[in-house]
Protein backbone atom coordinates (compact mmCIF):
# COMPACT_ATOMS: atom_id res chain seq x y z
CA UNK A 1 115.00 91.37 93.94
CA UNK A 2 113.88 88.06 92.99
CA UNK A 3 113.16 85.56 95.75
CA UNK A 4 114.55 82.21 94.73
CA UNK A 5 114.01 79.49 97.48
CA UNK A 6 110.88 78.65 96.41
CA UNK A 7 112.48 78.01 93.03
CA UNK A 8 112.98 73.55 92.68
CA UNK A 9 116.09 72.37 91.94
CA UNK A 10 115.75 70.26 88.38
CA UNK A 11 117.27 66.46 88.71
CA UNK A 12 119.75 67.36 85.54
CA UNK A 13 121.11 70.69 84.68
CA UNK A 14 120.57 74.49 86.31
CA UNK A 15 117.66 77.35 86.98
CA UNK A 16 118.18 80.36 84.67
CA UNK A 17 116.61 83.12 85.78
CA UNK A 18 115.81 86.05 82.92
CA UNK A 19 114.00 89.31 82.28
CA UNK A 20 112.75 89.42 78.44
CA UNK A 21 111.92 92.86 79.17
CA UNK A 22 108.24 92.24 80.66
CA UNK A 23 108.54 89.29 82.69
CA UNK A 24 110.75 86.92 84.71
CA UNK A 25 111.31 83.79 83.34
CA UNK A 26 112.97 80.41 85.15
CA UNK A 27 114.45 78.12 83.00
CA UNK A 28 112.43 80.11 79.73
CA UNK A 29 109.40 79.26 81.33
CA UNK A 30 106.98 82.08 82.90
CA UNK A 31 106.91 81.77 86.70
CA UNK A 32 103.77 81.12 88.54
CA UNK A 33 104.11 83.93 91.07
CA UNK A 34 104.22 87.40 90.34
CA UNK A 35 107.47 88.89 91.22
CA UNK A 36 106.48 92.19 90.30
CA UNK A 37 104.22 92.48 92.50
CA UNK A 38 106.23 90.57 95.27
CA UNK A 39 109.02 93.21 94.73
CA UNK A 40 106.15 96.28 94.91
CA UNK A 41 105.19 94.74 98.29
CA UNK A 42 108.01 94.53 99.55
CA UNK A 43 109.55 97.86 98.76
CA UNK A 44 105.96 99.74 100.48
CA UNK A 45 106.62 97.67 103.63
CA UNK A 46 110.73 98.85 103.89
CA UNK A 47 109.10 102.40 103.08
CA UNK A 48 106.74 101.61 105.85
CA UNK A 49 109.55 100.53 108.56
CA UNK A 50 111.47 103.35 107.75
């Protein structure tokens, strides 16, 4: 799960969204927020409600 609202939409051409394996890159850039860790966080609390 990769949350992408808070991703900007460029003035010319699209996002891209990879995995090269370790991390998650937008656009072959790294992202400034840690999806890993927004995905592990997210995952204990829906383990939580449940």
């Amino acid at each position: 799960m990769f949350e992408t609202k808070t991703l900007l939409k460029p003035v010319r051409g699209d996002i891209r969204v990879t995995f090269d394996g370790e991390q998650i890159l937008e656009s072959r850039m790294r992202s400034d927020r840690d999806p890993n860790m927004q995905s592990g966080l997210q995952a204990k609390w829906l383990g939580d409600m449940l």
